[in-house]
C-alpha atoms as a PDB file:
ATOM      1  CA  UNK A   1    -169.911 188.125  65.836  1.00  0.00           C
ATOM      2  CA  UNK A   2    -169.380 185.686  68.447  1.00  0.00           C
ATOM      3  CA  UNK A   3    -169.620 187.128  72.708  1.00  0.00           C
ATOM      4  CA  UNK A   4    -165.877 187.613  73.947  1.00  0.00           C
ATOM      5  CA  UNK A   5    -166.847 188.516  77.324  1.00  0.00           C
ATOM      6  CA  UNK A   6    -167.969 184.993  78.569  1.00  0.00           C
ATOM      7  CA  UNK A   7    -167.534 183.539  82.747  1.00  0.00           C
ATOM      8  CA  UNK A   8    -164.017 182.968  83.501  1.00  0.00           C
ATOM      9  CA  UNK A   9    -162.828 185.242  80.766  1.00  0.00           C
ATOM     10  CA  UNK A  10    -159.773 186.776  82.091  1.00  0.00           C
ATOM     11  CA  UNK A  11    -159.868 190.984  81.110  1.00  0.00           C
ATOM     12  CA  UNK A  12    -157.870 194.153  82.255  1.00  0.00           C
ATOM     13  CA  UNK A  13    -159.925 197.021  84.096  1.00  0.00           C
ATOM     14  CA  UNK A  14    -158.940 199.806  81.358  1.00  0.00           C
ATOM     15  CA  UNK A  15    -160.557 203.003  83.748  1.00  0.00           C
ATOM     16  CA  UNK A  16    -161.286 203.989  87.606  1.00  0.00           C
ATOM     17  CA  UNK A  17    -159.719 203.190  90.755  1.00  0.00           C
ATOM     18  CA  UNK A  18    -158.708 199.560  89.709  1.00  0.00           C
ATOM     19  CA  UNK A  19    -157.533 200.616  86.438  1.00  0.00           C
ATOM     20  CA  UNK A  20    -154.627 198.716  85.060  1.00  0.00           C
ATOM     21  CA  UNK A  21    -155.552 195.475  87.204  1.00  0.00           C
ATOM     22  CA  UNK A  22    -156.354 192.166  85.532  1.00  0.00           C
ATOM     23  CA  UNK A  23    -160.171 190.506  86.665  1.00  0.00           C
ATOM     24  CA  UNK A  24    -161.898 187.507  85.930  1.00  0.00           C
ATOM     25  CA  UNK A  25    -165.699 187.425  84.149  1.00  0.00           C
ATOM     26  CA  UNK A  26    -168.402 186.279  86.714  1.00  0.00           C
ATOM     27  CA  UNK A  27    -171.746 187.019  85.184  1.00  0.00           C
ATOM     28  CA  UNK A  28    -171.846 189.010  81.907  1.00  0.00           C
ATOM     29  CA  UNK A  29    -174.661 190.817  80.457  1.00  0.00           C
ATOM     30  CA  UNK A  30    -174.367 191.796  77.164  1.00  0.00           C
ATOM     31  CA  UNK A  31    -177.784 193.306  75.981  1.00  0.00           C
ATOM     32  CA  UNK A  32    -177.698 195.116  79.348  1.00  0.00           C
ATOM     33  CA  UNK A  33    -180.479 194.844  82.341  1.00  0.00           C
ATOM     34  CA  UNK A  34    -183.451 197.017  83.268  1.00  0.00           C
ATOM     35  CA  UNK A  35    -181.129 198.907  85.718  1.00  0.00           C
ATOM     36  CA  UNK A  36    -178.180 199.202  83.393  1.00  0.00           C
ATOM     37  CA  UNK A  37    -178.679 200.069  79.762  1.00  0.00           C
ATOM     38  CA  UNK A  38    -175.494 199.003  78.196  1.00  0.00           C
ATOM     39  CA  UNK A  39    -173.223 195.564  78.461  1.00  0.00           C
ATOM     40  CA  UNK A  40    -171.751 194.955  81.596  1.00  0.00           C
ATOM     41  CA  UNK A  41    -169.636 192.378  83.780  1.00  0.00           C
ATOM     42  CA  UNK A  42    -169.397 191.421  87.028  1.00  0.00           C
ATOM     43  CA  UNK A  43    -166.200 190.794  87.527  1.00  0.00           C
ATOM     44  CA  UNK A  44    -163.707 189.598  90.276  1.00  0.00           C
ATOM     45  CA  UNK A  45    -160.341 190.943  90.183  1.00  0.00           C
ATOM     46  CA  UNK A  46    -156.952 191.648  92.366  1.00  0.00           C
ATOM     47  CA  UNK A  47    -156.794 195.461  93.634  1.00  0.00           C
ATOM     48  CA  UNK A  48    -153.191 194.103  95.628  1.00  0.00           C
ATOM     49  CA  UNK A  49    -150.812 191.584  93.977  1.00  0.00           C
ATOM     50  CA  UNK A  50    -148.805 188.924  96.120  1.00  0.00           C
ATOM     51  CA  UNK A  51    -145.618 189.565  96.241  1.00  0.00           C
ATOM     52  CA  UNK A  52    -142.490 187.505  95.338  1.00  0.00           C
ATOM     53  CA  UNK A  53    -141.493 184.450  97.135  1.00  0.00           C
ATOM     54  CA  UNK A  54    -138.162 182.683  97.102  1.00  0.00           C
ATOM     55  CA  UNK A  55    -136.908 179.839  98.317  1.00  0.00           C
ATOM     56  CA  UNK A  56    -134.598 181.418 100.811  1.00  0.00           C
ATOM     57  CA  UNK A  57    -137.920 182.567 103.044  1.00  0.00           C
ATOM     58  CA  UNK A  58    -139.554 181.002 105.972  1.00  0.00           C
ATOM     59  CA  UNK A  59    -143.047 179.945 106.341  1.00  0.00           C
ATOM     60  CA  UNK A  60    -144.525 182.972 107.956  1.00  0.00           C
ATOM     61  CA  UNK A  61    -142.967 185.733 105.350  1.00  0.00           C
ATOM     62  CA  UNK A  62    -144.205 183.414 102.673  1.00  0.00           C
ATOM     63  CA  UNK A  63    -147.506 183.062 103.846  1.00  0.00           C
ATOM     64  CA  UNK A  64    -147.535 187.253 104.010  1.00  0.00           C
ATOM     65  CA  UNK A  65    -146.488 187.599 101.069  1.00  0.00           C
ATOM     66  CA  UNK A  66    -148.687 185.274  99.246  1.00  0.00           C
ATOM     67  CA  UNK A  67    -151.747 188.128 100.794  1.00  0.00           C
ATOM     68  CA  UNK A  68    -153.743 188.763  97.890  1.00  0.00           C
ATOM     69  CA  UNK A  69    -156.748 192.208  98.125  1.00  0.00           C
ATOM     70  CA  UNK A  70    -159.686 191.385  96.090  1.00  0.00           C
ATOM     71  CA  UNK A  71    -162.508 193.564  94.280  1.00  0.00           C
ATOM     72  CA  UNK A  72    -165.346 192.813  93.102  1.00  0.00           C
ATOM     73  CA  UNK A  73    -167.584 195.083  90.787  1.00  0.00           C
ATOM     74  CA  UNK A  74    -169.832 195.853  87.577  1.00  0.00           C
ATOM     75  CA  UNK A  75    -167.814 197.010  85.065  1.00  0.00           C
ATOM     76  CA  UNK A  76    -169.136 198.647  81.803  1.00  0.00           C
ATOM     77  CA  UNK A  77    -167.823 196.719  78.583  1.00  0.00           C
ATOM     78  CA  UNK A  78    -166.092 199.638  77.444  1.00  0.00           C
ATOM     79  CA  UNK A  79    -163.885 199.732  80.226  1.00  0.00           C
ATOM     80  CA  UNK A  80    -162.474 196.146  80.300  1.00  0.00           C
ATOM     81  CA  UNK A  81    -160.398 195.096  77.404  1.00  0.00           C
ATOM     82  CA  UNK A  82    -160.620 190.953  77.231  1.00  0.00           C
ATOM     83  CA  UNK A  83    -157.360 188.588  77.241  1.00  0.00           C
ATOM     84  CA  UNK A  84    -156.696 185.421  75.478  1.00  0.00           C
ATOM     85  CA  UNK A  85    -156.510 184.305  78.916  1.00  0.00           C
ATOM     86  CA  UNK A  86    -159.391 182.505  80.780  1.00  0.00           C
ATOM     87  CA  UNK A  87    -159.236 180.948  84.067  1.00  0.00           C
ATOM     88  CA  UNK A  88    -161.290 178.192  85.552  1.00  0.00           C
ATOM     89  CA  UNK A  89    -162.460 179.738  89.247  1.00  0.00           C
ATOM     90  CA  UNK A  90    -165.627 178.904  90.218  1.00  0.00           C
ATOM     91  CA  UNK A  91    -167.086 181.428  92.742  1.00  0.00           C
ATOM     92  CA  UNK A  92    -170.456 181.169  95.039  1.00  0.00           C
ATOM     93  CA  UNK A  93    -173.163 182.205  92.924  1.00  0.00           C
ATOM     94  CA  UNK A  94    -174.794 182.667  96.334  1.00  0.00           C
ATOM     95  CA  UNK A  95    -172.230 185.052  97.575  1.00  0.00           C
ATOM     96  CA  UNK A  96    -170.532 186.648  94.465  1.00  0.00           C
ATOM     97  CA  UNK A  97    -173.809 187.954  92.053  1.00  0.00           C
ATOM     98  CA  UNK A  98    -175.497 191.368  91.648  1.00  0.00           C
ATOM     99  CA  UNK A  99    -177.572 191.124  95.225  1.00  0.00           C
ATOM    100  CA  UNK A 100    -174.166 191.781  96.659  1.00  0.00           C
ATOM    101  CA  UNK A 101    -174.066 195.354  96.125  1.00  0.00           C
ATOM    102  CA  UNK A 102    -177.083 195.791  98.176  1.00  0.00           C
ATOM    103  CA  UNK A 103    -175.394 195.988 101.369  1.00  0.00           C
ATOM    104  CA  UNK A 104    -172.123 196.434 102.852  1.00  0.00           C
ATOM    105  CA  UNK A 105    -172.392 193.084 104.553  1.00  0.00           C
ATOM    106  CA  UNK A 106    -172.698 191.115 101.489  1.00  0.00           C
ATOM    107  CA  UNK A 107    -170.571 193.172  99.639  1.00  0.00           C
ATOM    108  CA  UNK A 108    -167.693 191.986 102.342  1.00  0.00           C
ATOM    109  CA  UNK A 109    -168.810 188.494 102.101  1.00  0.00           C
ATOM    110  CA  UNK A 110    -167.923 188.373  98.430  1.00  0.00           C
ATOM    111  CA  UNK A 111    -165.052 189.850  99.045  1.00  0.00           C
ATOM    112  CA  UNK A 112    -163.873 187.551 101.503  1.00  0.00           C
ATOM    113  CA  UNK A 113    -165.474 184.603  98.930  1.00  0.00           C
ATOM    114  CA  UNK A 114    -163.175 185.780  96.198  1.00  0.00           C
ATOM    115  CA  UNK A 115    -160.208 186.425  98.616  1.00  0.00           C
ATOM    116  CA  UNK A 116    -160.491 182.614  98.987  1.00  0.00           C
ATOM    117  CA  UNK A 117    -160.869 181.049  95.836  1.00  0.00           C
ATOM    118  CA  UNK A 118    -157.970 183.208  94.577  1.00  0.00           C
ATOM    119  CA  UNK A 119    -155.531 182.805  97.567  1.00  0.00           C
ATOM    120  CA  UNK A 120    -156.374 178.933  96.716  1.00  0.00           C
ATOM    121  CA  UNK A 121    -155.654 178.919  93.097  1.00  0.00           C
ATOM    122  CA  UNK A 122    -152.483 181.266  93.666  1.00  0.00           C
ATOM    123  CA  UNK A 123    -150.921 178.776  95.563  1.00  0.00           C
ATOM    124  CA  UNK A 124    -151.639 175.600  94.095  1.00  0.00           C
ATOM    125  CA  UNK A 125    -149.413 176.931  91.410  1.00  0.00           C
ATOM    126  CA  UNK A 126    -152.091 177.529  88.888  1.00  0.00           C
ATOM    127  CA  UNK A 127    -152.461 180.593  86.461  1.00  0.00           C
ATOM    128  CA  UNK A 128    -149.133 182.073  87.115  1.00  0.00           C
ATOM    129  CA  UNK A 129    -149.831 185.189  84.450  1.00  0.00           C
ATOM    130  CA  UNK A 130    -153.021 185.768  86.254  1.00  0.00           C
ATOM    131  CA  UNK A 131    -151.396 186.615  89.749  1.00  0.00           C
ATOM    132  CA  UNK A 132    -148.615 189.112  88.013  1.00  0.00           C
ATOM    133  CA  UNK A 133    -148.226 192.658  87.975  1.00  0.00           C
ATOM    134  CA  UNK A 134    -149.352 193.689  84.670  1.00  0.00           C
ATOM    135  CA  UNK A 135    -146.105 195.536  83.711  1.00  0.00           C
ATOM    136  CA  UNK A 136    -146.693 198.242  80.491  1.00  0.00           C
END
């Protein structure tokens, strides 16, 4: 069988504190590492969803609403359920990997990486599905 959980794979956090929120793939492990026994993904996701925009608002309450929260954490397979959906982000390898979760510092910086890259692609118009509430 062929790997489903490949980088840029978008999937939905099934379980936990972020359950119910869609994530992007950023490094998957499939056989599992010395650490972690079982497949895994670091993933990239949105804990807070911007909100809606029309055209009737000014500048400022557009660029509040368009706030986006990240997360970023490992994520056994069995709790992430992949999408047909993929999307073509590419993050820091320097700032969004597994060292990361070493220290609070770095943690933030990855945060603040991903924060970026998805406020960017959010408003270039891009991936509309990917910046909605998933709504079940």
């Amino acid at each position: 069988m062929g790997k489903i959980m490949k980088s840029g794979k978008v999937v939905l956090v099934l379980s936990g504190r972020y359950a119910g929120r869609k994530a992007v793939v950023v490094k998957n492990h499939d056989e599992g590492s010395s650490d972690k026994g079982y497949g895994h993904a670091l993933v990239a996701g949105i804990d807070r969803y911007p909100r809606k925009v029309t055209h009737t608002m000014g500048k400022k309450k557009v660029a509040f609403r368009s706030k986006i929260k990240p997360f970023v954490k490992i994520i056994n397979y069995n709790h992430l359920m992949p999408t047909r959906y993929s999307v073509d982000i590419a993050f820091d390898k320097q700032a969004v990997n597994k060292d990361a979760f070493r220290d609070q510092a770095l943690r933030r910086k990855a945060r603040r990486e991903v924060k970026a890259k998805f406020e960017e692609r959010y408003k270039s118009g891009k991936n509309k599905w990917f910046f909605q509430k998933l709504r079940f």
